[in-house]
C-alpha atoms as a PDB file:
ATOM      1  CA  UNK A   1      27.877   0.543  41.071  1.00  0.00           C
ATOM      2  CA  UNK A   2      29.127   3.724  39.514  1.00  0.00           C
ATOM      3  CA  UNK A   3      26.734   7.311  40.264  1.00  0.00           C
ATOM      4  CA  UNK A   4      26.622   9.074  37.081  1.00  0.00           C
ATOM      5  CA  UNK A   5      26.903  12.691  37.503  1.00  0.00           C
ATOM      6  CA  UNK A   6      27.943  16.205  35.821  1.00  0.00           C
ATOM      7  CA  UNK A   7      31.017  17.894  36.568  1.00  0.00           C
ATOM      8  CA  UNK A   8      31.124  21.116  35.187  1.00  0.00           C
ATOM      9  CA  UNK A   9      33.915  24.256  35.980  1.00  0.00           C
ATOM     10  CA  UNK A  10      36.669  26.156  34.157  1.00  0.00           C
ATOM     11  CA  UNK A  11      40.294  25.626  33.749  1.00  0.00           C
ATOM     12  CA  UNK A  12      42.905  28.312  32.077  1.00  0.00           C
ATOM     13  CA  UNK A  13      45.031  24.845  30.905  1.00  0.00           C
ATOM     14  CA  UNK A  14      44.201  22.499  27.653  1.00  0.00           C
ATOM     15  CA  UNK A  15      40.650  20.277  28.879  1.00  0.00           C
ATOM     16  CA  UNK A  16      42.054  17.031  27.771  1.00  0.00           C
ATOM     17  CA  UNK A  17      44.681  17.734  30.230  1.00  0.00           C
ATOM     18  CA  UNK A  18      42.510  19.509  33.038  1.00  0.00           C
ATOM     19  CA  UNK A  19      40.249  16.092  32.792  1.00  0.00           C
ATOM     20  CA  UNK A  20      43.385  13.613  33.226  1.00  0.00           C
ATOM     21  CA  UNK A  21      44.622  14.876  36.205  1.00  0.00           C
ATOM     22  CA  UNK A  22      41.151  14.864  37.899  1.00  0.00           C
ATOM     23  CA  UNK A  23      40.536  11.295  36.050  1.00  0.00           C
ATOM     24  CA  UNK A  24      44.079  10.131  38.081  1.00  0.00           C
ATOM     25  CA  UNK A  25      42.652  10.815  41.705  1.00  0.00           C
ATOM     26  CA  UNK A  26      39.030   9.398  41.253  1.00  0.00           C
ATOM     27  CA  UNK A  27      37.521   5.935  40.111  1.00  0.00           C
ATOM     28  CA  UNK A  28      35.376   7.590  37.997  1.00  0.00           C
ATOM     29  CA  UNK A  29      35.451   7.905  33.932  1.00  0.00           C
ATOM     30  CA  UNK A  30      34.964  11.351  32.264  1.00  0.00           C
ATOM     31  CA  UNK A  31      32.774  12.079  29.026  1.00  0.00           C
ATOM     32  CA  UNK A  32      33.397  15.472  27.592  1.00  0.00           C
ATOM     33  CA  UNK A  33      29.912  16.885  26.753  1.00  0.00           C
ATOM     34  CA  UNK A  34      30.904  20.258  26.402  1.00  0.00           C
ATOM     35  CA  UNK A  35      33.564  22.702  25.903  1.00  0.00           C
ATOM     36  CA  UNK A  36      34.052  26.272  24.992  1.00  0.00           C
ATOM     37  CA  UNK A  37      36.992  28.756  24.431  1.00  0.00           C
ATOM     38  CA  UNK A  38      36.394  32.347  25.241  1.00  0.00           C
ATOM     39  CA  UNK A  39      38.796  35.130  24.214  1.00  0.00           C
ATOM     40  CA  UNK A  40      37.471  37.078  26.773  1.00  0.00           C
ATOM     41  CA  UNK A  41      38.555  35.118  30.483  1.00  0.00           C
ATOM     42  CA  UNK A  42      35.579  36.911  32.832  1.00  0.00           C
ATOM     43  CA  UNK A  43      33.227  34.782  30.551  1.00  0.00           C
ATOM     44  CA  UNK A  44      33.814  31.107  31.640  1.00  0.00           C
ATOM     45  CA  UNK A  45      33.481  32.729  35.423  1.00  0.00           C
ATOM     46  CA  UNK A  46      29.973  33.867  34.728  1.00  0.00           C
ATOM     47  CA  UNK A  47      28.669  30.783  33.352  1.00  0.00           C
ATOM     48  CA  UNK A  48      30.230  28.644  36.090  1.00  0.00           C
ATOM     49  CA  UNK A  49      29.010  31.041  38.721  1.00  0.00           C
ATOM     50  CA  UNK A  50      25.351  31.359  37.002  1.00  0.00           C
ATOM     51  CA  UNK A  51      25.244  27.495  37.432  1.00  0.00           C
ATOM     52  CA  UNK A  52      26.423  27.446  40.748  1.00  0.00           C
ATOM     53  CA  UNK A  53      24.109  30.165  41.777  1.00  0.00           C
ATOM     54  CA  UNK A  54      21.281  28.684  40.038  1.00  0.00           C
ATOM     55  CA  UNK A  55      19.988  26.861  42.852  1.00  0.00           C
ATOM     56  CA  UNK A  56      20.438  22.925  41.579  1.00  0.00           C
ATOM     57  CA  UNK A  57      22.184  20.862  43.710  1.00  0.00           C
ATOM     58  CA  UNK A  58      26.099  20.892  43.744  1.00  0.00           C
ATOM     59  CA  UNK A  59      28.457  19.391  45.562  1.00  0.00           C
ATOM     60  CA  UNK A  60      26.835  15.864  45.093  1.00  0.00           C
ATOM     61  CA  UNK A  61      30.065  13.385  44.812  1.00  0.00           C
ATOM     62  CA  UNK A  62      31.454  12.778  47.988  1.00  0.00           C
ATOM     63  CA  UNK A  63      35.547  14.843  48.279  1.00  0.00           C
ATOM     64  CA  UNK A  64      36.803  11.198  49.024  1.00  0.00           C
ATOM     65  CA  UNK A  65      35.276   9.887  45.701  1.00  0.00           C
ATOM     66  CA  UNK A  66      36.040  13.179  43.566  1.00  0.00           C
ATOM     67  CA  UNK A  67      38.823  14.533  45.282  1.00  0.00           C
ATOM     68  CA  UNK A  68      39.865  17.469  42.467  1.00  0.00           C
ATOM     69  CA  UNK A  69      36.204  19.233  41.554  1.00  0.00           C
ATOM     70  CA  UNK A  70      33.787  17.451  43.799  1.00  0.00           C
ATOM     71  CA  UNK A  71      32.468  21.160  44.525  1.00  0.00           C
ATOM     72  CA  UNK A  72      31.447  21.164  40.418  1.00  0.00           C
ATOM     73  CA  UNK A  73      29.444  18.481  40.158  1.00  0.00           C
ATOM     74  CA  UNK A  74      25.502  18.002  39.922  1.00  0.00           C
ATOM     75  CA  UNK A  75      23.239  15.514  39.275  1.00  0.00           C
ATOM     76  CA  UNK A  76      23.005  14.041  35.908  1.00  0.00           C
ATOM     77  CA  UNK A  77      19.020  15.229  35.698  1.00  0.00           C
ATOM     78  CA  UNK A  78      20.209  18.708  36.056  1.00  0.00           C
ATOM     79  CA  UNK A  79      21.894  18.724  32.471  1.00  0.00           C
ATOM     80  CA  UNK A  80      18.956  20.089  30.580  1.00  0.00           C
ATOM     81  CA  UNK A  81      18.839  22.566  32.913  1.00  0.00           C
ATOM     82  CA  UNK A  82      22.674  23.545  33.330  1.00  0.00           C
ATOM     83  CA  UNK A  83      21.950  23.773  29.137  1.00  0.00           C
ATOM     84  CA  UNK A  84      19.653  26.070  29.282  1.00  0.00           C
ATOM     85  CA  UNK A  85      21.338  28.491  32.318  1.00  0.00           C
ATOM     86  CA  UNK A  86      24.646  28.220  29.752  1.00  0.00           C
ATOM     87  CA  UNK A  87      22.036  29.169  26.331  1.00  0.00           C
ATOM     88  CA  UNK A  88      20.275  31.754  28.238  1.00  0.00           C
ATOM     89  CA  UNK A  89      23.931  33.290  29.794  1.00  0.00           C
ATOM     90  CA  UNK A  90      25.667  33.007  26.220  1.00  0.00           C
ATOM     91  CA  UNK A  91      22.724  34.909  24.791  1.00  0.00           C
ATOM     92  CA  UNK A  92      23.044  38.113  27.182  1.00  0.00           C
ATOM     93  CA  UNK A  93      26.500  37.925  26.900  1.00  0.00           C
ATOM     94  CA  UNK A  94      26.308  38.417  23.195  1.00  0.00           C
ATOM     95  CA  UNK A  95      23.362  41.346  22.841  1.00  0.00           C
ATOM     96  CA  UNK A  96      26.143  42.737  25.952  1.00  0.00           C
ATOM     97  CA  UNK A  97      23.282  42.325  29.105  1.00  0.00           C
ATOM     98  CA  UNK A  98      25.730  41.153  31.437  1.00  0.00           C
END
């Protein structure tokens, strides 16, 4: 009986690749929702931060089931939410608010 969940954070390598090696150390089987490439590095940082600073509830796999990210991950309920932190971050970013 499988939790579904988000996990959500930023990696400086390809995704596909970033996702395999987290896939190898936990029972669990991705779905990429979402990804981005910024030119600019500080960006991803703000986004993951504004999520994790958002107040939702992190951290909710156990380490011993997601051993490589368990920190990034939410409930699945949270993903409108997490969409609209990302919309509303993305927008300042671009009219240069942040």
């Amino acid at each position: 009986n499988a939790k579904s969940f988000i996990k959500f954070g930023i990696t400086n390598r390809k995704v596909g690749s970033r996702i395999s090696q987290q896939s190898r150390k936990t029972k669990y089987s991705p779905e990429l929702i979402w990804s981005a490439t910024f030119n600019n590095g500080k960006i991803p940082l703000i986004l993951e931060n504004s999520i994790k600073n958002s107040g939702i509830s992190i951290g909710v796999i156990d380490k011993d089931e997601f051993l490589d990210g368990f920190t990034e991950t939410t409930n699945i309920e949270n993903i409108d939410l997490i969409e609209e932190i990302l919309t509303t971050q993305l927008i300042k970013l671009e009219e240069n608010l942040i």
